[in-house]
N, C-alpha and C. Protein backbone atom coordinates (compact mmCIF):
# COMPACT_ATOMS: atom_id res chain seq x y z
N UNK A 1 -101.81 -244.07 -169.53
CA UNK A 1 -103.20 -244.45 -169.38
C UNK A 1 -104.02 -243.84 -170.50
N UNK A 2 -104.74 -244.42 -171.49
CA UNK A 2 -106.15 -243.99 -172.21
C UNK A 2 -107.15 -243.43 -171.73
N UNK A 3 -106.95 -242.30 -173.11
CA UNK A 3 -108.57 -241.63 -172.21
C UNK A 3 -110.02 -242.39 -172.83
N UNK A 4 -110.58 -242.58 -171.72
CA UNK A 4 -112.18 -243.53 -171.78
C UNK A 4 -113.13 -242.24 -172.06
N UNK A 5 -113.75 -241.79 -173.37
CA UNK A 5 -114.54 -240.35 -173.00
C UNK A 5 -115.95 -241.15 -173.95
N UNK A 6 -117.21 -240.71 -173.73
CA UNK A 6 -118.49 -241.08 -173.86
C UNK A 6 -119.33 -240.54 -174.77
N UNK A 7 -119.72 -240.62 -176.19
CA UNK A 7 -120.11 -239.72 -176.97
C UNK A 7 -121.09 -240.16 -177.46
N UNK A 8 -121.72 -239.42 -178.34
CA UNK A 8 -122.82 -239.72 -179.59
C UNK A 8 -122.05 -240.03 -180.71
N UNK A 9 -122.44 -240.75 -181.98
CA UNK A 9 -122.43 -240.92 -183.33
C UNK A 9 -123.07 -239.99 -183.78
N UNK A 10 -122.66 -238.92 -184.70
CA UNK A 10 -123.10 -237.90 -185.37
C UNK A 10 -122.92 -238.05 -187.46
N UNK A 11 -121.96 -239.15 -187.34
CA UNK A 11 -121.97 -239.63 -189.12
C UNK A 11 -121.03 -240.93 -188.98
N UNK A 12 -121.43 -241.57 -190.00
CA UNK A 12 -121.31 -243.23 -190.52
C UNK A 12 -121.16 -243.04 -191.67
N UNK A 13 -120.81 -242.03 -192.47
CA UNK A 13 -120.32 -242.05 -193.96
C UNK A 13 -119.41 -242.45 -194.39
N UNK A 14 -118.44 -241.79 -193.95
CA UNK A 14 -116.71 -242.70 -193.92
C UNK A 14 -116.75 -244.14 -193.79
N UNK A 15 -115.73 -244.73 -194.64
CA UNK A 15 -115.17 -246.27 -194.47
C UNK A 15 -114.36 -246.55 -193.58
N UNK A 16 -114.89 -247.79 -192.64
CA UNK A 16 -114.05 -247.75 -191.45
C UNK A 16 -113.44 -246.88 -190.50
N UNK A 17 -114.68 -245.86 -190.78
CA UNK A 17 -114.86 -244.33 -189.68
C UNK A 17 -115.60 -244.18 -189.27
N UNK A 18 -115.90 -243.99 -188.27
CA UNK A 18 -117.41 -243.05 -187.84
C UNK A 18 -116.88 -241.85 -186.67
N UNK A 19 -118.15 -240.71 -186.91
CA UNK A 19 -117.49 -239.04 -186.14
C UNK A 19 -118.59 -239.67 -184.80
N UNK A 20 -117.40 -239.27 -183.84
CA UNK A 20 -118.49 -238.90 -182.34
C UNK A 20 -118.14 -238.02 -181.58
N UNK A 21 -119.13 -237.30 -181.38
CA UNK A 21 -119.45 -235.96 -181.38
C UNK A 21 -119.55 -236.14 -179.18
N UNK A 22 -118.70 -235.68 -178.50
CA UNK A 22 -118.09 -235.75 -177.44
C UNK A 22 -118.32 -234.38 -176.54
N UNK A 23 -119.86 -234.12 -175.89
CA UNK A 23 -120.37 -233.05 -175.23
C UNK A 23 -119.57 -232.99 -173.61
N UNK A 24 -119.00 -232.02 -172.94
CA UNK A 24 -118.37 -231.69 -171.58
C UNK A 24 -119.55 -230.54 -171.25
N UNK A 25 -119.41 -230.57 -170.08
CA UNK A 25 -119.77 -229.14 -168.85
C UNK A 25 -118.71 -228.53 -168.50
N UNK A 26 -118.77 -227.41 -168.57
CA UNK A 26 -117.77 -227.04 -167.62
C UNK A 26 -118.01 -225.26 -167.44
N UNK A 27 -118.02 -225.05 -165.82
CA UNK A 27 -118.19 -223.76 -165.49
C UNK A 27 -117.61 -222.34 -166.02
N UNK A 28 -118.21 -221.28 -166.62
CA UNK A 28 -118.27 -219.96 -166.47
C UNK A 28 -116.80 -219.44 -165.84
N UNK A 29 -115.89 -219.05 -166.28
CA UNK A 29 -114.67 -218.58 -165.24
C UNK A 29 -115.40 -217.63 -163.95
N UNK A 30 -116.04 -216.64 -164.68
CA UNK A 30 -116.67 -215.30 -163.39
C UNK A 30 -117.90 -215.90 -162.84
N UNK A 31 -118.97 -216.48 -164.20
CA UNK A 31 -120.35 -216.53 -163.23
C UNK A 31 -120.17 -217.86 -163.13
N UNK A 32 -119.89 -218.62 -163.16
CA UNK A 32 -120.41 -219.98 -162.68
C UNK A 32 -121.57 -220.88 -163.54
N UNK A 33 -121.95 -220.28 -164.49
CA UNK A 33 -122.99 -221.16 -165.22
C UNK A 33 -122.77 -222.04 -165.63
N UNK A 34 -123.20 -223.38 -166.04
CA UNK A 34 -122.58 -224.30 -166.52
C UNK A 34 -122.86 -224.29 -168.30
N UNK A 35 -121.61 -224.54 -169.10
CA UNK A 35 -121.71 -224.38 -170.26
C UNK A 35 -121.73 -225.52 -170.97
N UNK A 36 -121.82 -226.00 -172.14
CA UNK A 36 -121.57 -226.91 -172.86
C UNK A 36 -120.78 -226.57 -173.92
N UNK A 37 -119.58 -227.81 -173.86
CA UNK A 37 -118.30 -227.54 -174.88
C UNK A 37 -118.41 -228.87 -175.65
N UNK A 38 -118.80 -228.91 -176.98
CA UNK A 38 -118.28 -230.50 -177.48
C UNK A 38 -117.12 -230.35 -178.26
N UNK A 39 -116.73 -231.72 -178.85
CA UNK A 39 -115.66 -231.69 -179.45
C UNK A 39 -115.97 -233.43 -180.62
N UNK A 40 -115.49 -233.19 -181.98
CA UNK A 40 -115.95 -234.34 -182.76
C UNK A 40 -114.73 -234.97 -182.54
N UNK A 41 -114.20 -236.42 -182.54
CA UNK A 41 -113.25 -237.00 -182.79
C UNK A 41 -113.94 -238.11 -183.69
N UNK A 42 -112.67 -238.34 -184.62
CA UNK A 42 -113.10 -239.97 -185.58
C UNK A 42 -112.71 -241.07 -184.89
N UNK A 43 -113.33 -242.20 -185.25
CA UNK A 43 -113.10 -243.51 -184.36
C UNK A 43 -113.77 -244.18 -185.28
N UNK A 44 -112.34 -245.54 -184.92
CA UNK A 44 -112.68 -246.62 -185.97
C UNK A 44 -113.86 -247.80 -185.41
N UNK A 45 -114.57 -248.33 -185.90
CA UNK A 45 -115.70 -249.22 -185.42
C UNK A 45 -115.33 -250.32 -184.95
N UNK A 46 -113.70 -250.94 -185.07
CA UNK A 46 -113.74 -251.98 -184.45
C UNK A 46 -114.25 -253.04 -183.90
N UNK A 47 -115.07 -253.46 -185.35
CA UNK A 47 -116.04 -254.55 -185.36
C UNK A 47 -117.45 -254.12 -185.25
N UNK A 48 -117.11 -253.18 -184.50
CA UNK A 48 -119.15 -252.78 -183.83
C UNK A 48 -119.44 -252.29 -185.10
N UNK A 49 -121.63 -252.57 -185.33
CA UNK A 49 -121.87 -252.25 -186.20
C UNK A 49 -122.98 -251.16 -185.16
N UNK A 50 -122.53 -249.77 -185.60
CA UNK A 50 -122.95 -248.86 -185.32
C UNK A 50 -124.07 -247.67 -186.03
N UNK A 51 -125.04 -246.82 -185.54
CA UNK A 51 -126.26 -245.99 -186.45
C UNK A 51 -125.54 -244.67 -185.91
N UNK A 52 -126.39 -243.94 -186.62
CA UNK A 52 -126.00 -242.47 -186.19
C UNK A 52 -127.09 -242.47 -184.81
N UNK A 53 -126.36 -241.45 -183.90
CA UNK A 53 -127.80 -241.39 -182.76
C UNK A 53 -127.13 -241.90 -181.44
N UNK A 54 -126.45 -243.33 -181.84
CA UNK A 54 -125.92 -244.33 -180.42
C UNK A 54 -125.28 -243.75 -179.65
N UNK A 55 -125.03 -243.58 -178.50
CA UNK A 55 -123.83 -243.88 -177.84
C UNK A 55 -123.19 -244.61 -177.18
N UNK A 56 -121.82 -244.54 -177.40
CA UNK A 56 -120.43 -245.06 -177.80
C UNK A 56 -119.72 -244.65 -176.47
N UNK A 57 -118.91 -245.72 -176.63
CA UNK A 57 -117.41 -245.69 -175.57
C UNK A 57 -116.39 -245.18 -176.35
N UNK A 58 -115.82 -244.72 -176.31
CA UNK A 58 -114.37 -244.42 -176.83
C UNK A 58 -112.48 -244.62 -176.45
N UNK A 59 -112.19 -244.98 -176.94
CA UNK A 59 -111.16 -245.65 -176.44
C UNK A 59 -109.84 -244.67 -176.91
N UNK A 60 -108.99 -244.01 -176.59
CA UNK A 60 -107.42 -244.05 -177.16
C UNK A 60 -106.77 -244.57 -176.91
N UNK A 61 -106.32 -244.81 -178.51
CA UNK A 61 -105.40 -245.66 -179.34
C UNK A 61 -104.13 -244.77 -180.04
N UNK A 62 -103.34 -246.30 -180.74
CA UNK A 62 -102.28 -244.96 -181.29
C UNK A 62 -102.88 -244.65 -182.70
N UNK A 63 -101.99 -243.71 -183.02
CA UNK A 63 -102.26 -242.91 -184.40
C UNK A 63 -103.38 -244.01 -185.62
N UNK A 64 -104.20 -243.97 -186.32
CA UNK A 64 -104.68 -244.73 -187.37
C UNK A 64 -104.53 -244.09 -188.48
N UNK A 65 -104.87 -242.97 -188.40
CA UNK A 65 -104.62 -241.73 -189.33
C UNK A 65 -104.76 -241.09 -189.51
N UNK A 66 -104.29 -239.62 -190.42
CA UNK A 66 -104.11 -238.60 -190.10
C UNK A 66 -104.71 -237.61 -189.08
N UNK A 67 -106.19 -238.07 -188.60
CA UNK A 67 -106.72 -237.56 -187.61
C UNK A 67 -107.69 -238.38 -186.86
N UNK A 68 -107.15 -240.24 -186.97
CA UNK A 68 -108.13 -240.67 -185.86
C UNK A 68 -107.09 -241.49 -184.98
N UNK A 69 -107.66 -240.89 -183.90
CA UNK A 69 -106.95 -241.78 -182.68
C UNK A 69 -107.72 -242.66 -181.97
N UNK A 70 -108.73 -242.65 -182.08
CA UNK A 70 -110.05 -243.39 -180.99
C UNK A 70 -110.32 -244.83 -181.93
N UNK A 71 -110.48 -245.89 -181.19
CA UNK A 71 -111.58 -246.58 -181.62
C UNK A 71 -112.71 -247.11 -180.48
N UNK A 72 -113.73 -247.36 -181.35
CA UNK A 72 -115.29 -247.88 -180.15
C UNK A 72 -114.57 -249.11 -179.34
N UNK A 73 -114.94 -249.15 -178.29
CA UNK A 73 -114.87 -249.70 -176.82
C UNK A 73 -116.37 -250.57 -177.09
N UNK A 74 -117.09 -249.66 -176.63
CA UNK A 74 -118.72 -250.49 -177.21
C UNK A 74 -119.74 -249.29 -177.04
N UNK A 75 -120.85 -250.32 -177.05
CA UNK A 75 -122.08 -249.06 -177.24
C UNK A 75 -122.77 -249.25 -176.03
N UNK A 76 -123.17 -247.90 -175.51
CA UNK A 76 -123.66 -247.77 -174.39
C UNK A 76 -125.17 -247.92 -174.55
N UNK A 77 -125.39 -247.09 -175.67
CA UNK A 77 -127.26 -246.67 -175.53
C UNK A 77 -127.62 -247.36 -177.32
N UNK A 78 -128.27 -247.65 -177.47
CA UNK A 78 -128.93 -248.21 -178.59
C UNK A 78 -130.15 -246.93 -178.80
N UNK A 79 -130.03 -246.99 -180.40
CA UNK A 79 -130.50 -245.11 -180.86
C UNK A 79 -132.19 -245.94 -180.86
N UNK A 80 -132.84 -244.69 -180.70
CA UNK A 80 -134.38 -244.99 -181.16
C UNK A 80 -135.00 -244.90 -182.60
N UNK A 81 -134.11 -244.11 -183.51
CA UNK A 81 -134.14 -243.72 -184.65
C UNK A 81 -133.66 -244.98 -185.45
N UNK A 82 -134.70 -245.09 -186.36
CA UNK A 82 -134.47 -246.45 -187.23
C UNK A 82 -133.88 -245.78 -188.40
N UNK A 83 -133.54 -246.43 -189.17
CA UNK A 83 -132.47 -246.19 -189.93
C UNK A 83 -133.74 -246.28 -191.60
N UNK A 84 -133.50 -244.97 -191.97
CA UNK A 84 -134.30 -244.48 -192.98
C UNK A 84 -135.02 -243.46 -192.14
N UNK A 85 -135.69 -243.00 -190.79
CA UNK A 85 -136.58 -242.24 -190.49
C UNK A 85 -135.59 -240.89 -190.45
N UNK A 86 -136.52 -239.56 -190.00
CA UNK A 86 -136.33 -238.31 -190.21
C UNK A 86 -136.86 -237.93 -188.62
């Protein structure tokens, strides 16, 4: 079974790459707080034309190369950030 995990677009520089940047919770061993752990994986666009900002579905796949296994599933959220702003 593939893992389905839910991320942001954090860069679109790469050709036929883009990084998404993949935030978890997960509790404190002693206190219990809840922490935040992310993790970047590359993923190929698979047609979608994607901004930095969106979020993305993620899909695993097999190997593409040397370090991407994912490609986009689709886009969940459409970014507010237009493309040129700061």
């Amino acid at each position: 079974m593939a893992k389905i995990l839910t991320g942001k677009v954090i860069s679109t520089g790469m050709q036929d790459t883009v990084v998404v940047e993949v935030v978890r919770r997960i509790p404190h061993p002693l206190y219990k707080k809840l922490l935040k752990r992310s993790k970047h994986f590359k993923a190929a666009p698979n047609g979608h034309t994607v901004i930095v900002g969106q979020t993305v579905k993620i899909v695993e796949t097999k190997k593409m190369a040397k370090d991407k296994y994912f490609m986009i599933q689709g886009i969940v959220e459409k970014s507010h950030v237009q493309k040129g702003d700061k």
